[in-house]
C-alpha atoms as a PDB file:
ATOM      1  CA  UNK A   1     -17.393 -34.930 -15.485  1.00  0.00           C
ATOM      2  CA  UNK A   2     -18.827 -32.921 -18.441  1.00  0.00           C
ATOM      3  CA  UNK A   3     -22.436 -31.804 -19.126  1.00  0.00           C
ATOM      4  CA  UNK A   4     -23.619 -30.294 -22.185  1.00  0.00           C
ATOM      5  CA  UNK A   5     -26.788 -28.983 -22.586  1.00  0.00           C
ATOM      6  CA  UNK A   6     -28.418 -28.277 -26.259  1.00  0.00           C
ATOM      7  CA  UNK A   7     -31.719 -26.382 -25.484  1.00  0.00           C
ATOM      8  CA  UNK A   8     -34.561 -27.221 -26.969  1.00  0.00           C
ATOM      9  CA  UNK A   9     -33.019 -30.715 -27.690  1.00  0.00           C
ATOM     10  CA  UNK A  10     -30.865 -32.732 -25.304  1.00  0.00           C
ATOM     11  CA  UNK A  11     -28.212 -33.065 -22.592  1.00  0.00           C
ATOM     12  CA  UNK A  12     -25.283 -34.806 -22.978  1.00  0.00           C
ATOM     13  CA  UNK A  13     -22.818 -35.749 -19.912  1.00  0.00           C
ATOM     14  CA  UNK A  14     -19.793 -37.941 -19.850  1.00  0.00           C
ATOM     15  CA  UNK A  15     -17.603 -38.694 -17.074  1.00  0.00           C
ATOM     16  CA  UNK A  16     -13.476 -38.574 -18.203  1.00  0.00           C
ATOM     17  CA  UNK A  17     -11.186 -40.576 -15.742  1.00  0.00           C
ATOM     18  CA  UNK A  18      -7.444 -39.780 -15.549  1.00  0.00           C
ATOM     19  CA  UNK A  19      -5.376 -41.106 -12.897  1.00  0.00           C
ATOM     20  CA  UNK A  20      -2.035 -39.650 -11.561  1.00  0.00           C
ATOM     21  CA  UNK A  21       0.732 -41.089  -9.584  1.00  0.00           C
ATOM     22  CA  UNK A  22       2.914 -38.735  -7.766  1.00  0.00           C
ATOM     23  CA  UNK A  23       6.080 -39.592  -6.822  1.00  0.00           C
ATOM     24  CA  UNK A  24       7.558 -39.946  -3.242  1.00  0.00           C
ATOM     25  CA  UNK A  25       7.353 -36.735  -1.350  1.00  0.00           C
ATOM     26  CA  UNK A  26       9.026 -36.102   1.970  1.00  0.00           C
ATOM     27  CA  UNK A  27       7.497 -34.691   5.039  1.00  0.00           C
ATOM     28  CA  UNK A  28       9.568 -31.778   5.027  1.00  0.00           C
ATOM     29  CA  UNK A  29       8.831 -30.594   1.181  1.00  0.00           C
ATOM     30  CA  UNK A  30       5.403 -31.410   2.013  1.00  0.00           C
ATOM     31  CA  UNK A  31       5.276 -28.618   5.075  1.00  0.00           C
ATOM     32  CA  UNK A  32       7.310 -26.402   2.634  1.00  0.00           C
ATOM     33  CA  UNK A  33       4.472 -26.802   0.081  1.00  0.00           C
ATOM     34  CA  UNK A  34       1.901 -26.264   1.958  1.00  0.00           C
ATOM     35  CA  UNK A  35       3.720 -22.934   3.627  1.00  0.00           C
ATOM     36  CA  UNK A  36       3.228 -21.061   0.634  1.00  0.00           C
ATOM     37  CA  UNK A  37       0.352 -21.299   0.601  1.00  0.00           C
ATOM     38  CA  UNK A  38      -0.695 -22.727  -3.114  1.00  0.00           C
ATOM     39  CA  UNK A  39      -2.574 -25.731  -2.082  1.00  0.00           C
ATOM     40  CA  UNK A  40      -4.943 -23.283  -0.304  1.00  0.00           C
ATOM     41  CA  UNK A  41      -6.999 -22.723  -3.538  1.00  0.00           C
ATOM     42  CA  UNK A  42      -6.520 -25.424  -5.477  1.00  0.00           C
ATOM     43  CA  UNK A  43      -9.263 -28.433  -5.288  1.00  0.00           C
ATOM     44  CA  UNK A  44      -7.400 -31.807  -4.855  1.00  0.00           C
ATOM     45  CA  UNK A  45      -4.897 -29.239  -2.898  1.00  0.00           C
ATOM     46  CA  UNK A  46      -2.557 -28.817  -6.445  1.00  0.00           C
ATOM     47  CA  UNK A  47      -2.744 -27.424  -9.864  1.00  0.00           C
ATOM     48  CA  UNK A  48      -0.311 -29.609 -12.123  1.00  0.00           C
ATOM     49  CA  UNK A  49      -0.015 -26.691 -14.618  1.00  0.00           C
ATOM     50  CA  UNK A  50       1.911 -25.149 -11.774  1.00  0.00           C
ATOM     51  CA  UNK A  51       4.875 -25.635  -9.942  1.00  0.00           C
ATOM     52  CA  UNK A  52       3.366 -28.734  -8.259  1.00  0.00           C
ATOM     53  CA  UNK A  53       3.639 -30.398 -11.505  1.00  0.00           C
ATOM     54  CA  UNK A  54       7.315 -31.515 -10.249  1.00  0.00           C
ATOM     55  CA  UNK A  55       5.636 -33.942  -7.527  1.00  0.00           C
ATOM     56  CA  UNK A  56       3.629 -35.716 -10.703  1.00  0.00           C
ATOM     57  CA  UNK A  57       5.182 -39.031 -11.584  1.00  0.00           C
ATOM     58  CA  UNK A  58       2.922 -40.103 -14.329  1.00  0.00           C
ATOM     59  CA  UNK A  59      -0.629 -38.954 -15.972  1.00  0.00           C
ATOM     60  CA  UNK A  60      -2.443 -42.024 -17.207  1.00  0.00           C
ATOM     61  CA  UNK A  61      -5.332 -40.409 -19.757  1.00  0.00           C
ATOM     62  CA  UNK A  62      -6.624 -36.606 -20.164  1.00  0.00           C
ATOM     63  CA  UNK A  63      -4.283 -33.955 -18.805  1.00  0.00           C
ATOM     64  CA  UNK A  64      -6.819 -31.339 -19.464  1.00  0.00           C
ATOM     65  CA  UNK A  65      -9.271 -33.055 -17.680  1.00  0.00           C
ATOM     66  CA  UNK A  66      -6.706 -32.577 -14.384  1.00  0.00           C
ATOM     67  CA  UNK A  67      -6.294 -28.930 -15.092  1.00  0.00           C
ATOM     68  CA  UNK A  68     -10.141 -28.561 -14.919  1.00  0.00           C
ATOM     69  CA  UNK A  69     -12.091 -29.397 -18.374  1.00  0.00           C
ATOM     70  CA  UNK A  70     -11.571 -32.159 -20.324  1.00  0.00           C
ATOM     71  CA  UNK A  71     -11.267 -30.012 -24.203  1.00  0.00           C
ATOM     72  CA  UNK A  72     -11.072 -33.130 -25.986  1.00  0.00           C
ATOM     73  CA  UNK A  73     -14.339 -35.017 -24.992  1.00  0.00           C
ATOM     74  CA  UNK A  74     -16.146 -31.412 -24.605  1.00  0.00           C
ATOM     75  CA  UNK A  75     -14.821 -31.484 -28.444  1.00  0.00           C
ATOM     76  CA  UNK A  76     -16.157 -34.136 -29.006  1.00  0.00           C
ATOM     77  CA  UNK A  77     -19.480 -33.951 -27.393  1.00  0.00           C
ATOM     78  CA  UNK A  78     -19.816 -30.470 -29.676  1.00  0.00           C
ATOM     79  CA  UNK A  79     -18.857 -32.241 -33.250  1.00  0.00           C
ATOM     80  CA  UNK A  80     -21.269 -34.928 -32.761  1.00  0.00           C
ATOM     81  CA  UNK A  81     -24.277 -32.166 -31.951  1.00  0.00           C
ATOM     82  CA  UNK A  82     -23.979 -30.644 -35.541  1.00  0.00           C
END
């Protein structure tokens, strides 16, 4: 989700959905994963801007919104303001 807020005159929030499907991962390059210790500060326990991408089958909608801010509907939200 997104909030934008225009003081003195409004708030504006939307909510972006993207959906990923990863592909199948064995138990044994899961433990490796998780032994380096990169899911430890990640939220959703993977950044797919980093070497985790390679466990990402498909991205269905924003990829920005995945890494962390959805640029295209904060964009958006900012064009229609003026």
């Amino acid at each position: 989700g997104i909030a934008v807020i225009f003081p003195g005159l409004n708030t504006v929030s939307k909510v972006v959905i993207t959906r990923i499907k990863t592909k199948k991962i064995s138990a044994k390059d899961i433990i490796a994963y998780v032994n380096t210790g990169a899911p430890l500060d990640k939220a959703g326990a993977y950044g797919i801007q980093e070497i985790e991408a390679l466990f990402i089958d498909e991205i269905e909608g924003d990829y920005d919104n995945v890494v962390g801010l959805p640029v295209n509907e904060l964009k958006n939200i900012l064009n229609n303001a003026v």
